[in-house]
N, C-alpha and C. Protein backbone atom coordinates (compact mmCIF):
# COMPACT_ATOMS: atom_id res chain seq x y z
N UNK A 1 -12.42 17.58 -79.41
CA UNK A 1 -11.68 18.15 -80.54
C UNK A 1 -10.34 17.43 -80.68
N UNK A 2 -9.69 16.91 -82.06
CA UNK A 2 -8.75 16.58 -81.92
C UNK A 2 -7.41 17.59 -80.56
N UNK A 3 -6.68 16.82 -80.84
CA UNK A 3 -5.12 17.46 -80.66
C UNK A 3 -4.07 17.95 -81.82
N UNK A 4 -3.44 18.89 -81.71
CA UNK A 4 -2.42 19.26 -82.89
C UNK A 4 -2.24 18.64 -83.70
N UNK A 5 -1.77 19.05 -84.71
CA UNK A 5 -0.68 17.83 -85.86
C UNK A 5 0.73 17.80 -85.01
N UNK A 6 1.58 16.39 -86.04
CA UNK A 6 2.36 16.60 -85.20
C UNK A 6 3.86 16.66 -86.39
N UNK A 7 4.80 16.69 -85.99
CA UNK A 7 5.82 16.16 -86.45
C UNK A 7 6.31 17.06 -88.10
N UNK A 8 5.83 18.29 -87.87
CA UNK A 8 5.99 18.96 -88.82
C UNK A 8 7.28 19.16 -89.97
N UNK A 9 7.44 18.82 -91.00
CA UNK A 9 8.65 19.32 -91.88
C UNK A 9 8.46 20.07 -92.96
N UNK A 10 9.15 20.96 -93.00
CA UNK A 10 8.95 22.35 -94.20
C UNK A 10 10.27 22.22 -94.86
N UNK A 11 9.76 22.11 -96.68
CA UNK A 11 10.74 22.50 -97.69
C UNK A 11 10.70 23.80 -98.25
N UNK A 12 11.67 24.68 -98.28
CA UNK A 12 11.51 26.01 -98.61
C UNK A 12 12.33 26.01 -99.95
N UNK A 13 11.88 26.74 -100.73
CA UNK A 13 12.40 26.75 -102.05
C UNK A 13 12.26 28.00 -102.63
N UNK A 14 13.15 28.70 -102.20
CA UNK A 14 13.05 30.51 -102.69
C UNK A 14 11.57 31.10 -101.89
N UNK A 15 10.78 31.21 -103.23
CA UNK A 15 9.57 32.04 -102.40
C UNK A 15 8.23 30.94 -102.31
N UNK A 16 8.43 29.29 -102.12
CA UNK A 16 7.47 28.70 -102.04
C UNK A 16 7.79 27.61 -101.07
N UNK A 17 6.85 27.45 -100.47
CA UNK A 17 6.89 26.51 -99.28
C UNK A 17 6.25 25.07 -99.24
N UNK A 18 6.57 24.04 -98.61
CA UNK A 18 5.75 23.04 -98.85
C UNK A 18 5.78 22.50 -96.93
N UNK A 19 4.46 22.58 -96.76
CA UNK A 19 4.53 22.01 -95.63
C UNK A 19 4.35 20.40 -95.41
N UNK A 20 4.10 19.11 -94.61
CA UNK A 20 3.84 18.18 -94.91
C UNK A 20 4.14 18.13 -92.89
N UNK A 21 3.15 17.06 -92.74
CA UNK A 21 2.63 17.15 -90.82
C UNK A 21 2.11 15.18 -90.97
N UNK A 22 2.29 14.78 -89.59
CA UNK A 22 1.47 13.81 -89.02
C UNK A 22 0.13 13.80 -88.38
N UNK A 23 -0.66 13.22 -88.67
CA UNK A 23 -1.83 13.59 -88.25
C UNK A 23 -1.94 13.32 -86.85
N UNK A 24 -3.03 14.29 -85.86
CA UNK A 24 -2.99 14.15 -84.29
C UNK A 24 -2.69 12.97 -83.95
N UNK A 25 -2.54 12.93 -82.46
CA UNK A 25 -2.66 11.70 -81.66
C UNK A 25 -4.40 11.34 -81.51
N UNK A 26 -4.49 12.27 -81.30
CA UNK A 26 -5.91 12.63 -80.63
C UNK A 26 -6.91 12.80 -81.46
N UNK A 27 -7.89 12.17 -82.50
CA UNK A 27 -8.72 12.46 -83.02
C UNK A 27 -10.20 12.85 -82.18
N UNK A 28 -10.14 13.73 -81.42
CA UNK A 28 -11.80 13.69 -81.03
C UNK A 28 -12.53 12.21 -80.66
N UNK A 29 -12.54 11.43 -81.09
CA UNK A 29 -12.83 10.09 -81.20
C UNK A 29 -13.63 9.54 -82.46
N UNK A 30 -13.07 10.63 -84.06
CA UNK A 30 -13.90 10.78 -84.88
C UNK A 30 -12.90 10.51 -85.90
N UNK A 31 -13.45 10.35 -87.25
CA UNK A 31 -12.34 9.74 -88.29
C UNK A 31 -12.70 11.32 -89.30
N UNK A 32 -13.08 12.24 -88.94
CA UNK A 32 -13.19 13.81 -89.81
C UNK A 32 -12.38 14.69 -89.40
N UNK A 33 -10.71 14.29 -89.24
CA UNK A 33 -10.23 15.26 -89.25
C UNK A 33 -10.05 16.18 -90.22
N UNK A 34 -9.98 17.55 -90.59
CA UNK A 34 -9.43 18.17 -91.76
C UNK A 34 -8.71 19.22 -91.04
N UNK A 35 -7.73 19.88 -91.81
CA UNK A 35 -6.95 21.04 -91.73
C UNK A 35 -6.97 22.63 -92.16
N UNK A 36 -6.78 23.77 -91.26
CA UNK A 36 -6.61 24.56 -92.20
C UNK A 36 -5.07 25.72 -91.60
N UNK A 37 -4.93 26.09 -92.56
CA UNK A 37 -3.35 26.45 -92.50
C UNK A 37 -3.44 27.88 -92.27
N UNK A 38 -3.27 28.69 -91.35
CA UNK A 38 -3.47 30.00 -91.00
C UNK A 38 -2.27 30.53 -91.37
N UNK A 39 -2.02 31.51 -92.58
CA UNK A 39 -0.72 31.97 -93.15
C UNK A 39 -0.47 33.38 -92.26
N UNK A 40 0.90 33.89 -91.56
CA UNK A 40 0.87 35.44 -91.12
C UNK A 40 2.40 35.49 -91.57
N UNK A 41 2.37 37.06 -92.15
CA UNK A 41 3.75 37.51 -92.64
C UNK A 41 4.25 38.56 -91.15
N UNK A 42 5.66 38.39 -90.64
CA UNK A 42 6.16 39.04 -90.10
C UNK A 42 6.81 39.97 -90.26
N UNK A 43 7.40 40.60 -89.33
CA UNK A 43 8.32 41.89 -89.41
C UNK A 43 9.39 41.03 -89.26
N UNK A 44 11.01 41.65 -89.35
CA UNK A 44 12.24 40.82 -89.24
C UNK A 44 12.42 40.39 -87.67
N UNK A 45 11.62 40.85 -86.81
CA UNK A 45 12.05 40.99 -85.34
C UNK A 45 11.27 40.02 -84.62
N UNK A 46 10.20 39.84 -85.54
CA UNK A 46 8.97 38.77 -84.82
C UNK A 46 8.07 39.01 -84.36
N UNK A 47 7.85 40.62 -83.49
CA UNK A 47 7.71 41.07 -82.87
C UNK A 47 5.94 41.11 -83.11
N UNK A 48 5.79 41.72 -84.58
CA UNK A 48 4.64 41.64 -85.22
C UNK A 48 4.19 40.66 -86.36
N UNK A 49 2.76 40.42 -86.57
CA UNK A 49 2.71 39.45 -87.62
C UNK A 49 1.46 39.71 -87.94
N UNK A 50 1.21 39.67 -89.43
CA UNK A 50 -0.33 39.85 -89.89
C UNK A 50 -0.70 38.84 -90.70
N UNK A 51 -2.18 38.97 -91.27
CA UNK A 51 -2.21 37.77 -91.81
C UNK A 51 -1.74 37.87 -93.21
N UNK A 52 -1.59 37.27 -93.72
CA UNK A 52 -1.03 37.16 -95.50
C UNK A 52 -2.07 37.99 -96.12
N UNK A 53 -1.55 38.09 -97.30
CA UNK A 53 -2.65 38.90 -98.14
C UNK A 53 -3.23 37.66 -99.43
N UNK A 54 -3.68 38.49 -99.94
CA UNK A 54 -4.76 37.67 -100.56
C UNK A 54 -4.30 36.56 -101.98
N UNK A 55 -2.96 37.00 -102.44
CA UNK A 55 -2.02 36.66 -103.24
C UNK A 55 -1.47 35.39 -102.74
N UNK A 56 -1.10 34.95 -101.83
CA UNK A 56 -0.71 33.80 -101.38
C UNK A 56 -1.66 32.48 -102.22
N UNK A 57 -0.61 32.00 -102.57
CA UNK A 57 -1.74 30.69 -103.12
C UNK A 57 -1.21 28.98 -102.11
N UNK A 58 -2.28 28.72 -102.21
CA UNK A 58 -2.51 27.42 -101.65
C UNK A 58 -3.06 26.07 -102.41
N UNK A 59 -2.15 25.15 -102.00
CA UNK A 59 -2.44 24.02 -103.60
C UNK A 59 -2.80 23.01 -102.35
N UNK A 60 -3.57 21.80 -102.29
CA UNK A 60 -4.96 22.32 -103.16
C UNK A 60 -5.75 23.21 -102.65
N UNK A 61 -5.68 23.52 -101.41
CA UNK A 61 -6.71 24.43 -100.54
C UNK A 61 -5.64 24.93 -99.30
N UNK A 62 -6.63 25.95 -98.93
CA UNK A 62 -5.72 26.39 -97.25
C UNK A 62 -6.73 26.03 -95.90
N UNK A 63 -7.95 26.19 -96.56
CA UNK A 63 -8.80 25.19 -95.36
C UNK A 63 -9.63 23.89 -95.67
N UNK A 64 -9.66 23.49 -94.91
CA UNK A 64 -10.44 21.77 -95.37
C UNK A 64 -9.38 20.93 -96.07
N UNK A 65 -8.36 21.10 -95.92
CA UNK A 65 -7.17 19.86 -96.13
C UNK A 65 -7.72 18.66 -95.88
N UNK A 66 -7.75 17.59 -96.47
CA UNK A 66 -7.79 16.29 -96.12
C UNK A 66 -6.59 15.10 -96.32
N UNK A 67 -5.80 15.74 -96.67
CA UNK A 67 -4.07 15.22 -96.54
C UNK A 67 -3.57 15.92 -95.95
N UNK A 68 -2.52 15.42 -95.25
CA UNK A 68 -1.04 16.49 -94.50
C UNK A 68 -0.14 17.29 -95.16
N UNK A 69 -0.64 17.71 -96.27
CA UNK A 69 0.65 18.24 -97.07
C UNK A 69 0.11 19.61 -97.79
N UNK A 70 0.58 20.43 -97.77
CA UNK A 70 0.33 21.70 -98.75
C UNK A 70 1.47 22.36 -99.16
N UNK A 71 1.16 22.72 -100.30
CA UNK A 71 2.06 23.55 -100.97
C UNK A 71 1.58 25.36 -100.93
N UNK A 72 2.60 26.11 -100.52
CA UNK A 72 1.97 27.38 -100.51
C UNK A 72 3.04 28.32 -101.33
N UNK A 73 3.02 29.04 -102.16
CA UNK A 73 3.19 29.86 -103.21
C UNK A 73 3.08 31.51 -103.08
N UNK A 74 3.78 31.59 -103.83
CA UNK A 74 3.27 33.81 -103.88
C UNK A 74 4.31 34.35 -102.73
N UNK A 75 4.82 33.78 -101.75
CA UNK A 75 5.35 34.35 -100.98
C UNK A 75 6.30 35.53 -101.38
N UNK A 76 6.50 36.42 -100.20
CA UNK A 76 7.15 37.61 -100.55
C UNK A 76 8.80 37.25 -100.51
N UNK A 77 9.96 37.93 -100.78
CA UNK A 77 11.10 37.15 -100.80
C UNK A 77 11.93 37.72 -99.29
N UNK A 78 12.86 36.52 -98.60
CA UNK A 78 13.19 37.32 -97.32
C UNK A 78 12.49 37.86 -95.97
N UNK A 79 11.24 37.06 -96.40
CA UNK A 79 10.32 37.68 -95.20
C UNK A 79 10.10 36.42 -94.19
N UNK A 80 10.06 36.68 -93.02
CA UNK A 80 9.24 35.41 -92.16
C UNK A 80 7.73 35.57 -92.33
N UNK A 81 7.46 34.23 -91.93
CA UNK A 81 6.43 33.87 -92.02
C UNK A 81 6.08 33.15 -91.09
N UNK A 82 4.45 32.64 -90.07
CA UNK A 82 4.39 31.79 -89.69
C UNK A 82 3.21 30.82 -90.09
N UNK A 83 3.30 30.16 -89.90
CA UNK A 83 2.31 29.13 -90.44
C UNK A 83 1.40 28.15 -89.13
N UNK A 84 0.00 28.06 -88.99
CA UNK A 84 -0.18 27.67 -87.46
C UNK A 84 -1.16 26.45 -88.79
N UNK A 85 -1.04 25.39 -88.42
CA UNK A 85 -1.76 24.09 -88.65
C UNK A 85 -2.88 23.99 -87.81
N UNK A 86 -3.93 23.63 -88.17
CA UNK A 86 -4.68 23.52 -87.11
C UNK A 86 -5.42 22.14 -87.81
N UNK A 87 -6.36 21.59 -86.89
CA UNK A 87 -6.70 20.25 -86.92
C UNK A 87 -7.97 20.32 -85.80
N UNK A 88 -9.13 20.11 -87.01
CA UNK A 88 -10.47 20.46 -86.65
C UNK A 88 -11.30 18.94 -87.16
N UNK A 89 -12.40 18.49 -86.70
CA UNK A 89 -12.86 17.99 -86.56
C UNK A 89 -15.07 18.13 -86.68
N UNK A 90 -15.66 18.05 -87.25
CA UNK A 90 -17.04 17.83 -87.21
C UNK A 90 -17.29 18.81 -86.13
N UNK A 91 -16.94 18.59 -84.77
CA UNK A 91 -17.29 19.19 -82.93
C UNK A 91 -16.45 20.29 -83.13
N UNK A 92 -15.41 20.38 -83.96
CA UNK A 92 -14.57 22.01 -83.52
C UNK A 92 -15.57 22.86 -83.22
N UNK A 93 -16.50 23.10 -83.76
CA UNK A 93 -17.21 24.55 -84.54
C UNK A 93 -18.02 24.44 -82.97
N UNK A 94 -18.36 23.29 -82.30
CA UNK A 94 -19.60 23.63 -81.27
C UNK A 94 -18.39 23.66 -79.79
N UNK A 95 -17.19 23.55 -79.84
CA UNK A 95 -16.30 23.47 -78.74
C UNK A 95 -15.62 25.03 -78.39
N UNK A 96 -15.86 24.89 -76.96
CA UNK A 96 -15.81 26.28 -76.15
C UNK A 96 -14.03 26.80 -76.50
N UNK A 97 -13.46 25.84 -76.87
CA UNK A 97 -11.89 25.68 -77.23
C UNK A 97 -11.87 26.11 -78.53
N UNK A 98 -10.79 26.84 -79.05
CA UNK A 98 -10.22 27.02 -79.94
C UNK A 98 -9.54 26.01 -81.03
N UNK A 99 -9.58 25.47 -81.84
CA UNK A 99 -8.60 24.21 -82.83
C UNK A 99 -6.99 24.49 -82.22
N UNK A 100 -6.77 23.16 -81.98
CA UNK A 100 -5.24 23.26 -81.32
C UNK A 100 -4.74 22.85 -82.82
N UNK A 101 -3.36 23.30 -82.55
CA UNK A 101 -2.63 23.69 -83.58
C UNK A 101 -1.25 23.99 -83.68
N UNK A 102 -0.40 24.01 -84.53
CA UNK A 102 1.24 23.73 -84.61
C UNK A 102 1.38 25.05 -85.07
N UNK A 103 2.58 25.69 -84.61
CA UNK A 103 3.09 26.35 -85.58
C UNK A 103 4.87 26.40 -85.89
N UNK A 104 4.48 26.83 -87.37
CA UNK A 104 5.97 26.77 -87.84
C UNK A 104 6.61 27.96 -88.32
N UNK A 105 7.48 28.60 -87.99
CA UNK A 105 8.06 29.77 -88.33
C UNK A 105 9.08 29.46 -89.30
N UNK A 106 9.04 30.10 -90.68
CA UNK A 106 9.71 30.29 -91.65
C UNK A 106 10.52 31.17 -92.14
N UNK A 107 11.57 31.14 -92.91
CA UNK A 107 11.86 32.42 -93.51
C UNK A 107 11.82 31.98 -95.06
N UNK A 108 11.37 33.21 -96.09
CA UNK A 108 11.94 32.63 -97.18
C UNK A 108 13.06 32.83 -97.66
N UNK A 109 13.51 32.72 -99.09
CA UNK A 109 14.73 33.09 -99.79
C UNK A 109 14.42 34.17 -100.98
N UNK A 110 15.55 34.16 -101.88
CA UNK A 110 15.14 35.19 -102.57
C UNK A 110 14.59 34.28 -103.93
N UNK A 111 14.19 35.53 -104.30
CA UNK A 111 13.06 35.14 -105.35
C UNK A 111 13.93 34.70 -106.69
């Protein structure tokens, strides 16, 4: 299975986010990497986190990325967020391992 993305940078712009990543070190030894972006909204404390709701939009997609970059939308205003990248490969699906993966903790702004 690959390894993480790497080298993550996030533009935040009120209530929309743009993520943009380096692709693994580690490809599996396969040229099919794709991505998918696991969205969770937090409490102010961190403490808890769920997953987004269904309103969140994702340009062009939130799973099967085949570029490093997404734009994500709908967000609520003032809330954290985290965002876990993951980086899967053809073998993810048959590997006893989980997709390794980045994450990035956000906050937004106001709307």
């Amino acid at each position: 299975v690959p390894s993480g993305p790497r080298n993550v940078i996030s533009i935040v712009n009120e209530t929309s986010i743009i993520l943009e990543w380096h692709p693994p070190r580690e490809t599996g030894g396969r040229d099919d990497v794709t991505y998918n972006i696991i969205c969770k909204k937090c409490r102010a404390d961190r403490r808890s986190c769920s997953r987004c709701d269904d309103n969140v939009e994702f340009v062009p997609r939130q799973l099967g990325l085949t570029e490093c970059r997404v734009s994500i939308s709908s967000l609520w205003a003032h809330t954290p967020y985290t965002f876990d990248i993951q980086a899967i490969n053809g073998v993810s699906s048959k590997s006893p391992f989980p997709p390794q993966h980045v994450s990035v903790n956000i906050t937004t702004n106001q709307a």
